[in-house]
C-alpha atoms as a PDB file:
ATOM      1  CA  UNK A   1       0.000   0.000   0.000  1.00  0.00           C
ATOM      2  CA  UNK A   2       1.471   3.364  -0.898  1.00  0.00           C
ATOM      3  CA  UNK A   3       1.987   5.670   2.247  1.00  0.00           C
ATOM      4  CA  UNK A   4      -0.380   7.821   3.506  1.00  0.00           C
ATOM      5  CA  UNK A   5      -0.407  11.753   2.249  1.00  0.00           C
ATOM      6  CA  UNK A   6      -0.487  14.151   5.406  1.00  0.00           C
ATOM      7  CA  UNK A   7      -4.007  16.231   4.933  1.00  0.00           C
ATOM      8  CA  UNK A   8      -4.909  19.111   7.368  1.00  0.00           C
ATOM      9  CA  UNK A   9      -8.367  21.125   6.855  1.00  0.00           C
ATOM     10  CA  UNK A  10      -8.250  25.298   8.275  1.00  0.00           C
ATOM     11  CA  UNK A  11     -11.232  26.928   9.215  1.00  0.00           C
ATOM     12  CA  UNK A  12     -11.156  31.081   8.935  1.00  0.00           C
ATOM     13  CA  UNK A  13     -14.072  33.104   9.493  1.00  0.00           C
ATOM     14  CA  UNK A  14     -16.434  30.766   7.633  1.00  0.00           C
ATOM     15  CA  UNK A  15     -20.020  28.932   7.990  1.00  0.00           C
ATOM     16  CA  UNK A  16     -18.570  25.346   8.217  1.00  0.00           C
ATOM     17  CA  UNK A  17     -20.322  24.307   4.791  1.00  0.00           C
ATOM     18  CA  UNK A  18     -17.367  23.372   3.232  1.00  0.00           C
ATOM     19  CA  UNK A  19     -16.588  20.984   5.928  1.00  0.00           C
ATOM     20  CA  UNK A  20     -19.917  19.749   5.931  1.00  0.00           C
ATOM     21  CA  UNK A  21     -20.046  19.036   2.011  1.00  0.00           C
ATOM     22  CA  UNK A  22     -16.676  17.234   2.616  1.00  0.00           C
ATOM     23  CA  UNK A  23     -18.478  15.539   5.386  1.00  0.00           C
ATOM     24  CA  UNK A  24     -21.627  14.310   3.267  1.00  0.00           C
ATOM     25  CA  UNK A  25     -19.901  12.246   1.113  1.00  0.00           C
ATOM     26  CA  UNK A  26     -20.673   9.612   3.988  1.00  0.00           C
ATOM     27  CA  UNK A  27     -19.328   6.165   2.386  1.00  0.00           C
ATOM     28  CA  UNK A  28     -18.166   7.582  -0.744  1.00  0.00           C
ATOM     29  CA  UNK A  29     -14.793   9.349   1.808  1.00  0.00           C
ATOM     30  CA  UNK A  30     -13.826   5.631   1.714  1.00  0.00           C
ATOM     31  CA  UNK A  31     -12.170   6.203  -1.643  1.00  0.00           C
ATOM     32  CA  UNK A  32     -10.198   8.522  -0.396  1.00  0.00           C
ATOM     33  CA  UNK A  33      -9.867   7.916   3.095  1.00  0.00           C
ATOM     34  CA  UNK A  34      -7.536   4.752   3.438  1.00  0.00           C
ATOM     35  CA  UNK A  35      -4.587   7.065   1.740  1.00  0.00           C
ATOM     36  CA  UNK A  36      -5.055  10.457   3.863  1.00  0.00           C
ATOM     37  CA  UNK A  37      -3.681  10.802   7.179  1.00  0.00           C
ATOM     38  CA  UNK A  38      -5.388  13.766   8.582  1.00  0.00           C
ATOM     39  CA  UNK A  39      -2.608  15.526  11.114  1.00  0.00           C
ATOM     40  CA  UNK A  40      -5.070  18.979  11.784  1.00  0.00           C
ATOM     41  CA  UNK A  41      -9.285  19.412  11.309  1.00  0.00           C
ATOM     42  CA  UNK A  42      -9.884  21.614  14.373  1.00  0.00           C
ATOM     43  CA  UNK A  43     -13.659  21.405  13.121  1.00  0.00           C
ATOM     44  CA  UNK A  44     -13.893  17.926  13.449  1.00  0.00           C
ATOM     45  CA  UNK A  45     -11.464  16.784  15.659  1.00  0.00           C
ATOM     46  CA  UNK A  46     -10.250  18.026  19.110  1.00  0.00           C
ATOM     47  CA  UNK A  47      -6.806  19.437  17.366  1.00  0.00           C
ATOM     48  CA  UNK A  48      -5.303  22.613  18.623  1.00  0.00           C
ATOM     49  CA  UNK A  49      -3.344  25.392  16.973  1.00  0.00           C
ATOM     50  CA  UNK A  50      -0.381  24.480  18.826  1.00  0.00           C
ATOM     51  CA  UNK A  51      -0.256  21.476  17.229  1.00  0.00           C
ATOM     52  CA  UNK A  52      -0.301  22.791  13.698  1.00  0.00           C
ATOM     53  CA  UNK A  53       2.220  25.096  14.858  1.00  0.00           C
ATOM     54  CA  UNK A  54       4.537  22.311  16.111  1.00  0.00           C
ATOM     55  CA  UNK A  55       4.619  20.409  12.901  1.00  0.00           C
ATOM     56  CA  UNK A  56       7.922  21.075  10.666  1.00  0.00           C
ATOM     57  CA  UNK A  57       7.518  23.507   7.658  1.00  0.00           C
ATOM     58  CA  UNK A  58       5.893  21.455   4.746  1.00  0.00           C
ATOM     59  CA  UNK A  59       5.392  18.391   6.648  1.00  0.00           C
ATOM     60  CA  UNK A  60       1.752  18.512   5.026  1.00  0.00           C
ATOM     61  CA  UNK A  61       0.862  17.289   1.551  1.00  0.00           C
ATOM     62  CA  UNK A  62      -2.397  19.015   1.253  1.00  0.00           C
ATOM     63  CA  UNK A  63      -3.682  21.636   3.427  1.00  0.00           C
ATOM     64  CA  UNK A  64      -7.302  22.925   2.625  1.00  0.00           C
ATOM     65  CA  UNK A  65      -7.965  26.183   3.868  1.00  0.00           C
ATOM     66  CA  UNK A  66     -11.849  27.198   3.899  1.00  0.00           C
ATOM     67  CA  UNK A  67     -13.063  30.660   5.171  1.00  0.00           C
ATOM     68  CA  UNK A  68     -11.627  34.338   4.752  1.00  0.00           C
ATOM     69  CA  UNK A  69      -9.421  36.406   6.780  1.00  0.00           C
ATOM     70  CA  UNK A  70     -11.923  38.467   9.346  1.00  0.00           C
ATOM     71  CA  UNK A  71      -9.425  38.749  12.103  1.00  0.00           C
ATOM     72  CA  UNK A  72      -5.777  38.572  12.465  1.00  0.00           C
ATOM     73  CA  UNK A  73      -6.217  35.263  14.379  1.00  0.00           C
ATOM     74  CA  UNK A  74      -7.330  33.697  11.068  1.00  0.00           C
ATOM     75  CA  UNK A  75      -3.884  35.661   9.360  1.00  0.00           C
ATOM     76  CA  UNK A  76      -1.818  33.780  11.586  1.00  0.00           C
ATOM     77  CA  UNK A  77      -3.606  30.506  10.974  1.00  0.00           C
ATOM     78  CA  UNK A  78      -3.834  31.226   6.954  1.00  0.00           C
ATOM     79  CA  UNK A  79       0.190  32.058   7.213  1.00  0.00           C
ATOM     80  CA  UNK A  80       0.706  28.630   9.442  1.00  0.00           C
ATOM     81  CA  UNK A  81      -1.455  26.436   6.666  1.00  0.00           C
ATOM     82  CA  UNK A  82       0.968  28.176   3.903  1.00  0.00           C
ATOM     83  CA  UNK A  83       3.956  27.677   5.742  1.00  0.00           C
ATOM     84  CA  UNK A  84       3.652  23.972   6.954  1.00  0.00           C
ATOM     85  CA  UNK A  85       1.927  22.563   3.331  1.00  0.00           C
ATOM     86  CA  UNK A  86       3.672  21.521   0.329  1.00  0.00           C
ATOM     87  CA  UNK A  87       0.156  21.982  -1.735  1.00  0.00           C
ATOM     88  CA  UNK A  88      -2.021  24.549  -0.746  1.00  0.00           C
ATOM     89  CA  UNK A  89      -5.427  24.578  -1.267  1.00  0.00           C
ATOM     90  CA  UNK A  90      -8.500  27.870  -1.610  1.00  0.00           C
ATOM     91  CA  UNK A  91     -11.528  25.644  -0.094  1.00  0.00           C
ATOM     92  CA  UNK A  92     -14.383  27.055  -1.185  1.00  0.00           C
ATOM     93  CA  UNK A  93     -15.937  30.425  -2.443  1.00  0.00           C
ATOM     94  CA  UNK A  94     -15.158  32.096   0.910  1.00  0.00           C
ATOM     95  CA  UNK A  95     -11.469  31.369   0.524  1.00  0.00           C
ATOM     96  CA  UNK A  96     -11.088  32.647  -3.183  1.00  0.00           C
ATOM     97  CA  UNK A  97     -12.818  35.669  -3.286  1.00  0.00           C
ATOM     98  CA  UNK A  98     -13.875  36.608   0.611  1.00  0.00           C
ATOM     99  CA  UNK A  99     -17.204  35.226   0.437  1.00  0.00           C
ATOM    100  CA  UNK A 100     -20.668  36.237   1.848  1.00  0.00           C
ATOM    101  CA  UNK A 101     -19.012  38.137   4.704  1.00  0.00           C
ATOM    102  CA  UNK A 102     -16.715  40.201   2.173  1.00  0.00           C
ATOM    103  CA  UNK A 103     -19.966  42.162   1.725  1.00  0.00           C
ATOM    104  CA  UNK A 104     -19.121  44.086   4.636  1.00  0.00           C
ATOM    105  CA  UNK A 105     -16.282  46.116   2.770  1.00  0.00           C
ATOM    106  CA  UNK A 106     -19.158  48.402   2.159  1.00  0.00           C
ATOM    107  CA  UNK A 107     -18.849  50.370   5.226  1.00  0.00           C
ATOM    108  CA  UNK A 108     -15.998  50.918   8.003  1.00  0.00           C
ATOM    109  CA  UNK A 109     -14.530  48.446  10.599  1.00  0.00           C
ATOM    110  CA  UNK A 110     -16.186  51.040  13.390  1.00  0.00           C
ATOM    111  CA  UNK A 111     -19.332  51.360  11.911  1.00  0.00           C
ATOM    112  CA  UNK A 112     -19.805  47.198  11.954  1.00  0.00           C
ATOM    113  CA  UNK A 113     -18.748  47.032  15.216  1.00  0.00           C
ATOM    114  CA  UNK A 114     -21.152  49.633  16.109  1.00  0.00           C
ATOM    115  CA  UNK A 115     -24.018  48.063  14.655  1.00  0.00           C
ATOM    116  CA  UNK A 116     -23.107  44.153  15.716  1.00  0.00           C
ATOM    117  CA  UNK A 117     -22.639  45.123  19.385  1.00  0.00           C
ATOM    118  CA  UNK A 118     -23.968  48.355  20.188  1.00  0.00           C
ATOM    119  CA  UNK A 119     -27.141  49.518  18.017  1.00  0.00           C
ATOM    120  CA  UNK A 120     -28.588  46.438  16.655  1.00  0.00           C
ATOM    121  CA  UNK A 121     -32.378  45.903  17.758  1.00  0.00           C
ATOM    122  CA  UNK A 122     -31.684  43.164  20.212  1.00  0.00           C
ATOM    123  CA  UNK A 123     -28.621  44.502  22.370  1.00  0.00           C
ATOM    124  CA  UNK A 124     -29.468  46.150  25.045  1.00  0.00           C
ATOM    125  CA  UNK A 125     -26.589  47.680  27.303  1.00  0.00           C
ATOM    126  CA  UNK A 126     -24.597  46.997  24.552  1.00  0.00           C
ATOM    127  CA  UNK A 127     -20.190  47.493  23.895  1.00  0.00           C
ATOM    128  CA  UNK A 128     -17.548  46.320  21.643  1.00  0.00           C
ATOM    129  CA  UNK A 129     -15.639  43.691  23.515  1.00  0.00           C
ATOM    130  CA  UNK A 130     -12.477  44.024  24.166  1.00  0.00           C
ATOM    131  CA  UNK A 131     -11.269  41.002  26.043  1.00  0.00           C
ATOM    132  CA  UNK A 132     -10.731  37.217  24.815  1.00  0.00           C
ATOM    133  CA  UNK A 133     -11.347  38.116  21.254  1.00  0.00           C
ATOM    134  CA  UNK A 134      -9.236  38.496  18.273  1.00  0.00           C
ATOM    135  CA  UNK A 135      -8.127  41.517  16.712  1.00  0.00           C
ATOM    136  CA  UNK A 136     -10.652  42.602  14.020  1.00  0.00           C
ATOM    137  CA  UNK A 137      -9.119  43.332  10.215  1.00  0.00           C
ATOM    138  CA  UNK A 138     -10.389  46.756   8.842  1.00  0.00           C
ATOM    139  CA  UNK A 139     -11.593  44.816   5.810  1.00  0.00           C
ATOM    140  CA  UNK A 140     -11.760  41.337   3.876  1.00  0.00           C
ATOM    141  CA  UNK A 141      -9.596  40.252   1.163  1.00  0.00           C
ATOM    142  CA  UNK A 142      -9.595  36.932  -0.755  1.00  0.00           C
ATOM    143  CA  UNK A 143      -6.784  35.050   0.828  1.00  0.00           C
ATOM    144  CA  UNK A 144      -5.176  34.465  -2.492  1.00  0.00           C
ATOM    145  CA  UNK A 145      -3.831  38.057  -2.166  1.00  0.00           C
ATOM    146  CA  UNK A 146      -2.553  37.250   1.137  1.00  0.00           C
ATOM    147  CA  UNK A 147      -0.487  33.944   0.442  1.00  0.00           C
ATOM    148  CA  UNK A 148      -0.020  32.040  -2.467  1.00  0.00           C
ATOM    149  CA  UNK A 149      -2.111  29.012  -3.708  1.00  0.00           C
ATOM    150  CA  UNK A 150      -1.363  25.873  -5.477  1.00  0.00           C
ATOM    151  CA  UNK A 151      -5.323  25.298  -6.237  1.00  0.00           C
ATOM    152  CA  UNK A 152      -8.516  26.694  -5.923  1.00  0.00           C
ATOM    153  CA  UNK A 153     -12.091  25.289  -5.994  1.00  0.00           C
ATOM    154  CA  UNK A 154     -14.383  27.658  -4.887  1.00  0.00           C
ATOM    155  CA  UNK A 155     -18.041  27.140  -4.443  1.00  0.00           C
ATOM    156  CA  UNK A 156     -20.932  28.359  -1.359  1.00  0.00           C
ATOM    157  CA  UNK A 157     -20.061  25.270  -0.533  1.00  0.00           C
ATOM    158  CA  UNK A 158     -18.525  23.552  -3.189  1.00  0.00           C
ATOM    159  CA  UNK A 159     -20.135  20.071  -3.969  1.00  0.00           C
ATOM    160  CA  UNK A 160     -19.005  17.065  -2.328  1.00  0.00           C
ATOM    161  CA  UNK A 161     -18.371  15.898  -5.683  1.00  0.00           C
ATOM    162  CA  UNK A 162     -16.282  18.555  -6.239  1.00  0.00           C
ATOM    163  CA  UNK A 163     -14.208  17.606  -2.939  1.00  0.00           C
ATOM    164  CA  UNK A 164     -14.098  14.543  -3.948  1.00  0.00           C
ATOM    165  CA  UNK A 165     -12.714  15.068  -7.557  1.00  0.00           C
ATOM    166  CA  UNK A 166     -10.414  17.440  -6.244  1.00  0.00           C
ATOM    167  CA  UNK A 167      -8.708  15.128  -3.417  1.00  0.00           C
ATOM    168  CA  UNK A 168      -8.529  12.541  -6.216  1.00  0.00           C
ATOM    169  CA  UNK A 169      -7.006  14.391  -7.947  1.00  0.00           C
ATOM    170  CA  UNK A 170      -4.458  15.469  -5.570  1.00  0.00           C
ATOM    171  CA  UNK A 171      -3.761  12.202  -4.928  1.00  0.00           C
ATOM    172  CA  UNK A 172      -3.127  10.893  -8.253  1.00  0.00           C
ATOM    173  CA  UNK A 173      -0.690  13.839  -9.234  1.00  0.00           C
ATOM    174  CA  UNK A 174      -2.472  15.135 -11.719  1.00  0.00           C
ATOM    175  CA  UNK A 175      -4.018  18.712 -12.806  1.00  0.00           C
ATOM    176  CA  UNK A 176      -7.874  19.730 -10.761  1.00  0.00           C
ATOM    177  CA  UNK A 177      -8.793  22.089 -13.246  1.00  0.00           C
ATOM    178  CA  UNK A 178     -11.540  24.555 -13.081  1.00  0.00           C
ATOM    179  CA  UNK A 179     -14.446  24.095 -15.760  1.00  0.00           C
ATOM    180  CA  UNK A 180     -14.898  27.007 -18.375  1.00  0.00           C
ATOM    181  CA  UNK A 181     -19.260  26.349 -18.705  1.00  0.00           C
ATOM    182  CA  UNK A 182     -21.060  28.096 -17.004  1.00  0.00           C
ATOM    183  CA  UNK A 183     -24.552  27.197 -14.858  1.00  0.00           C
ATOM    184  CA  UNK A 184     -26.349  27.866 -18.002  1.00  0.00           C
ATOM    185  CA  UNK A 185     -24.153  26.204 -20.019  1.00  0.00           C
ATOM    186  CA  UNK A 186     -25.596  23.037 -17.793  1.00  0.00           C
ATOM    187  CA  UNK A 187     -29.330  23.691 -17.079  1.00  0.00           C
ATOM    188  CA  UNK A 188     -31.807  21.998 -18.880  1.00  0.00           C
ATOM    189  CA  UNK A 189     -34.167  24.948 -19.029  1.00  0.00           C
ATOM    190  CA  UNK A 190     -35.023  26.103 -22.755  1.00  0.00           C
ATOM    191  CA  UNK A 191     -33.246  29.524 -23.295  1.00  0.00           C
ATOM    192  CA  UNK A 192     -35.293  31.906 -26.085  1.00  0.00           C
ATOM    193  CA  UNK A 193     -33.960  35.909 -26.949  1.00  0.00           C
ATOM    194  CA  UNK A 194     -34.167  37.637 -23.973  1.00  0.00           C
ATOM    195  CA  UNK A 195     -35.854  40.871 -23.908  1.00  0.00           C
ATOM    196  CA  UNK A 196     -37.008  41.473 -20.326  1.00  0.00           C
ATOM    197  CA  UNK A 197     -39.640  43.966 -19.622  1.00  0.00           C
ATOM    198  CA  UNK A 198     -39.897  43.875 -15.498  1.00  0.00           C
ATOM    199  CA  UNK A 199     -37.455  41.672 -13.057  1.00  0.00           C
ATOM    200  CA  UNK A 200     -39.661  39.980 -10.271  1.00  0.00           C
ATOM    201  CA  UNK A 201     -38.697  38.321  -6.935  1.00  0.00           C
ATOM    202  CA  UNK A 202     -38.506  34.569  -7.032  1.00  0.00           C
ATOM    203  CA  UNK A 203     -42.581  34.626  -4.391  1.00  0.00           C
ATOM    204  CA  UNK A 204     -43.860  36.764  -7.443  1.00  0.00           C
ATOM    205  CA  UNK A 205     -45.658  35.089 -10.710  1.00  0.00           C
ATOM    206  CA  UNK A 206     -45.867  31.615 -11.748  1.00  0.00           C
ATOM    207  CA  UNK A 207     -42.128  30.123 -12.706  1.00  0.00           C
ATOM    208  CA  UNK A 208     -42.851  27.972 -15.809  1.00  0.00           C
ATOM    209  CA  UNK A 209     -40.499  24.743 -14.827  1.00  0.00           C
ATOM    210  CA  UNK A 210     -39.445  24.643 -18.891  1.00  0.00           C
ATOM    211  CA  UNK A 211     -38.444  27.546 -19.479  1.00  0.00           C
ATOM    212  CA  UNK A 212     -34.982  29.843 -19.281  1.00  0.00           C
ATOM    213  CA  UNK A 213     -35.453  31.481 -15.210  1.00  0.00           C
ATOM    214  CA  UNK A 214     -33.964  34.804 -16.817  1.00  0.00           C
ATOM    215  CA  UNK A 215     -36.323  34.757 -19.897  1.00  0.00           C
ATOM    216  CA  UNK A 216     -39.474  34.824 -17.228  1.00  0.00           C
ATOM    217  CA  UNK A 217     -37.583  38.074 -15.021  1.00  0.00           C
ATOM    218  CA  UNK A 218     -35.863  36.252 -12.432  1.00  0.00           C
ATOM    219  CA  UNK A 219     -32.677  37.640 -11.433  1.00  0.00           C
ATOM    220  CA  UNK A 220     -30.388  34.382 -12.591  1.00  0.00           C
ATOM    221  CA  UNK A 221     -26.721  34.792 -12.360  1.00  0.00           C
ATOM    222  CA  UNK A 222     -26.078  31.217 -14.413  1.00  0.00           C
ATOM    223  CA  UNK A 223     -24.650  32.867 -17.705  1.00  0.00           C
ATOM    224  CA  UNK A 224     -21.961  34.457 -15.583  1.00  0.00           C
ATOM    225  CA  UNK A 225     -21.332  31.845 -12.971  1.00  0.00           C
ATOM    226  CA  UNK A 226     -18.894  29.122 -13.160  1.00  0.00           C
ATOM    227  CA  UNK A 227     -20.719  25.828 -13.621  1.00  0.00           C
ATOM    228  CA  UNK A 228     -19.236  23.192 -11.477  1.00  0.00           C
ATOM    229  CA  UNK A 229     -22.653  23.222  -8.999  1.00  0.00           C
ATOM    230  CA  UNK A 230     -24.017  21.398 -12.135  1.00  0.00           C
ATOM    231  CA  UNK A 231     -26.867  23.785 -12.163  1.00  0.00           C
ATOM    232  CA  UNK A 232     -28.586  22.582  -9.210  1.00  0.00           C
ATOM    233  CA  UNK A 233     -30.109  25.514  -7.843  1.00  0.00           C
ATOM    234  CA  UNK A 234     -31.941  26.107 -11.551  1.00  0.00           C
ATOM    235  CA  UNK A 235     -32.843  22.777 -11.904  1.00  0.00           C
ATOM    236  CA  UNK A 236     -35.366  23.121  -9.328  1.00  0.00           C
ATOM    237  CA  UNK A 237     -36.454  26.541 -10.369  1.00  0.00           C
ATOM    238  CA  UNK A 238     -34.085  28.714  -7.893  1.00  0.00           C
ATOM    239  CA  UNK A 239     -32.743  31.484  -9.546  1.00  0.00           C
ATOM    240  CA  UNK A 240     -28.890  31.191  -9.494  1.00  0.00           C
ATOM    241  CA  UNK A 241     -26.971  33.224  -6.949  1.00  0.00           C
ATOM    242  CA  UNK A 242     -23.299  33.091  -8.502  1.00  0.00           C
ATOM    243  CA  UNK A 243     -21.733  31.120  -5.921  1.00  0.00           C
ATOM    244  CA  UNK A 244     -19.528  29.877  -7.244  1.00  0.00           C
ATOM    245  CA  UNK A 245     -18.049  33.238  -8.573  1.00  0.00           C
ATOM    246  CA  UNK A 246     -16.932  33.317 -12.443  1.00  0.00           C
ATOM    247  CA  UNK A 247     -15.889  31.501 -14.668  1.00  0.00           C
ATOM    248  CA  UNK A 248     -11.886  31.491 -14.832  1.00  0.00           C
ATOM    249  CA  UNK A 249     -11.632  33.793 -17.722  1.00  0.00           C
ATOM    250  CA  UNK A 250     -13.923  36.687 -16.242  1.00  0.00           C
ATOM    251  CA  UNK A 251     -12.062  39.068 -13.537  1.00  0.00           C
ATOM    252  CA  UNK A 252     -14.883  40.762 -11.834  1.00  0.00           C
ATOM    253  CA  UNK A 253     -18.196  39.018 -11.325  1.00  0.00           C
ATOM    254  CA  UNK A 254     -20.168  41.525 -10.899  1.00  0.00           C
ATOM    255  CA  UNK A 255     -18.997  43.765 -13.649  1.00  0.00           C
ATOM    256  CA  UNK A 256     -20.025  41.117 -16.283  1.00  0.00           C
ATOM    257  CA  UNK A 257     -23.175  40.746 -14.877  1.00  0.00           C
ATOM    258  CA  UNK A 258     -24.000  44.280 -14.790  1.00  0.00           C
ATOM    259  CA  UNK A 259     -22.590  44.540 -18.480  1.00  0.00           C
ATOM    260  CA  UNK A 260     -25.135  41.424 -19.488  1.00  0.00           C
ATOM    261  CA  UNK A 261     -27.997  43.083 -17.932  1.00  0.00           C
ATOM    262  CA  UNK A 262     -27.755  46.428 -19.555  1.00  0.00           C
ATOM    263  CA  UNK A 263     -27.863  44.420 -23.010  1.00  0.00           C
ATOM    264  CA  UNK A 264     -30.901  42.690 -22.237  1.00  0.00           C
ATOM    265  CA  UNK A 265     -33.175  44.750 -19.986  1.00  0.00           C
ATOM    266  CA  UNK A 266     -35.700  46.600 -22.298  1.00  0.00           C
ATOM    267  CA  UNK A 267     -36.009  49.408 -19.563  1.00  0.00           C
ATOM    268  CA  UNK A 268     -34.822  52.868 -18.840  1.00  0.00           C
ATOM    269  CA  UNK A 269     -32.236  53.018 -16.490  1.00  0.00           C
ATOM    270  CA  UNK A 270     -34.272  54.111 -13.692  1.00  0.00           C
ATOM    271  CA  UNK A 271     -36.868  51.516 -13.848  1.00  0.00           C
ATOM    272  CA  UNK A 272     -33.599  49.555 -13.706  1.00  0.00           C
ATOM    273  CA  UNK A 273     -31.869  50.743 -10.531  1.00  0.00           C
ATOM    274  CA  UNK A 274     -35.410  50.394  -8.494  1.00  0.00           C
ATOM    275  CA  UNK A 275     -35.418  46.674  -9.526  1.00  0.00           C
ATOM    276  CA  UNK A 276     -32.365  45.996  -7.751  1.00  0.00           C
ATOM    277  CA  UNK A 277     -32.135  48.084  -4.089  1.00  0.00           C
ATOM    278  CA  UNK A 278     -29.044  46.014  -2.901  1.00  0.00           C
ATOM    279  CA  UNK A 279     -27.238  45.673  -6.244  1.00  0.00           C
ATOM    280  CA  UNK A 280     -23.660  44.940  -4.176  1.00  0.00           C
ATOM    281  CA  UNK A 281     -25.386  41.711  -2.633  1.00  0.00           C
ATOM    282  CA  UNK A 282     -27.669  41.081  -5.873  1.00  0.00           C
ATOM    283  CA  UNK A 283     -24.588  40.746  -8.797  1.00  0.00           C
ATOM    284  CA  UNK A 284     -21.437  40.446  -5.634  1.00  0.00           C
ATOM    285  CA  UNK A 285     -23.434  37.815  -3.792  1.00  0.00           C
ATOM    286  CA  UNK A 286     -19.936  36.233  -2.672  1.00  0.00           C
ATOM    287  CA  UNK A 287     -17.170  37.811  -4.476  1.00  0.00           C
ATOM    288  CA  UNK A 288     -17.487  41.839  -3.308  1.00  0.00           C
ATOM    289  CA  UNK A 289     -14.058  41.541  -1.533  1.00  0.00           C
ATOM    290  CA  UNK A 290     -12.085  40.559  -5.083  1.00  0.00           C
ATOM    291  CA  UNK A 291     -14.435  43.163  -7.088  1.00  0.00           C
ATOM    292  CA  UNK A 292     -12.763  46.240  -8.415  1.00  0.00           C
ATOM    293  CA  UNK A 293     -15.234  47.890  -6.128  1.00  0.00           C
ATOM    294  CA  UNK A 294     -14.079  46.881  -3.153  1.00  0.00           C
ATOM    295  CA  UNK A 295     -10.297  47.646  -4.004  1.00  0.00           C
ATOM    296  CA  UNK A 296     -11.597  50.622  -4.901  1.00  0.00           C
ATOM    297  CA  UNK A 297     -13.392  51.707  -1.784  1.00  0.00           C
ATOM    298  CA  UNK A 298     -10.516  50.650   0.737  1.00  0.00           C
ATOM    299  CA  UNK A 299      -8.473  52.742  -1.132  1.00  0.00           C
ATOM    300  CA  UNK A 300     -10.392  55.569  -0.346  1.00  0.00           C
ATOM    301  CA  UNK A 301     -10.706  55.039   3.285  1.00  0.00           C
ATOM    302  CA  UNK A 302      -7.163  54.320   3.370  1.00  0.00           C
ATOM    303  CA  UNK A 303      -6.641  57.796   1.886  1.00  0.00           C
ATOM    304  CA  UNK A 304      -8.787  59.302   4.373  1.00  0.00           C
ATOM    305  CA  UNK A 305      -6.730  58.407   7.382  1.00  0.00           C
END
């Protein structure tokens, strides 16, 4: 039997889907199992930082880092995984372009603080800890400008499948490479010439199961979305949120999404702006932090100081 590969899973400032999706596989992680040794999964297992921090530099194979960089305690651990593993590994959507939680580059480190502990509805007596907590970072950044990557899969959570393929993968020495279709390239919906009149939220109308979700209004990210979900939100008539960010050749999400729209929606552009009140979290669902907006906006604040 060929010896084992040293595996360790990180956890940043995440949801613990990834883990879970890796988790779900349920009998199928006997492929893969027998020929991992896992030496760190802190979510799983009762392994401390210490211990990561003990190991000798690149004594890991594969180290799968999930989650984005919130506070500097998640640096530090994002720094350790880099240090200590040979291959490297962005684990989900989170870890390539800041996820969800990257949303929050709209406004100031101060003002979230304010509203999380001080003026939200349900505090009462409310103020910012101070003690037993980690240093905040003033914003969120995908970690692949922090350290360097060897792979990325990204995904809100990627697939177990997709775990699965890309451990395999890993294992077997050879290329895990990103597909170029997108989530429209692989729904079986029937597309027609779009020429949309209104947009409508997914409790308004009647969604015809056959047809293209974009052709009846709804707001579906698939032609700009990188397809390795498979289509599966679609498929069962959920509008697609672009989870798993773009497709490798596109270098701002949202940008192409905005730039499809314009050339589709038969309305003025004011009719257009009111159909979309949060337009950050409607086309930069989970990839704000690597948008040119966001860059954009911390370099403003950081010009304020």
């Amino acid at each position: 039997m060929a010896r084992q590969k040293r595996v360790a899973f990180a956890q940043l400032t995440s949801c613990w889907g990834c883990d879970q999706s890796l988790v779900d596989l349920h009998l199928g992680l006997l492929q893969v199992l027998p020929q991992l040794e896992i030496v760190f999964w802190p979510a799983v297992v009762d392994f401390k930082l210490k211990d990561l921090e003990e190991m000798p530099s690149k004594s890991i194979h594969f180290g799968f880092v999930e989650g984005s960089c919130r506070t500097e305690e998640d640096r530090h651990l994002l720094e350790l995984m880099r240090e200590k593993s040979k291959v490297l590994v962005a684990w989900g959507v989170c870890s390539c372009y800041g996820g969800v939680q990257g949303l929050a580059n709209q406004w100031p480190l101060s003002e979230l603080l304010d509203r999380k502990f001080v003026t939200a509805d349900t505090v009462t007596d409310g103020k910012i800890p101070t003690e037993n907590v980690p240093e905040f970072r003033e914003s969120i950044v995908p970690n692949t400008d922090l350290v360097n990557f060897d792979v990325l899969f990204p995904g809100c959570p990627p697939t177990s499948q997709n775990t699965l393929d890309a451990v395999d993968a890993l294992l077997k020495g050879v290329p895990f490479e990103l597909t170029e279709k997108t989530v429209c390239d692989k729904c079986p919906k029937v597309r027609q010439d779009k020429h949309i009149k209104k947009f409508l939220r997914v409790h308004e109308g009647k969604i015809d199961p056959n047809k293209c979700l974009l052709d009846q209004g709804y707001l579906c990210l698939g032609f700009a979305t990188m397809g390795s979900c498979g289509a599966i939100c679609p498929t069962v008539n959920t509008p697609c949120k672009g989870c798993f960010g773009p497709p490798p050749i596109v270098k701002d999400h949202g940008a192409k999404i905005i730039s499809a729209l314009g050339a589709i929606a038969e309305m003025d552009p004011e009719q257009l702006k009111m159909s979309f009140p949060d337009p950050i979290g409607s086309f930069y669902f989970t990839d704000y932090a690597a948008s040119y907006l966001s860059r954009i906006a911390a370099r403003r604040r950081e010009e304020k100081k």
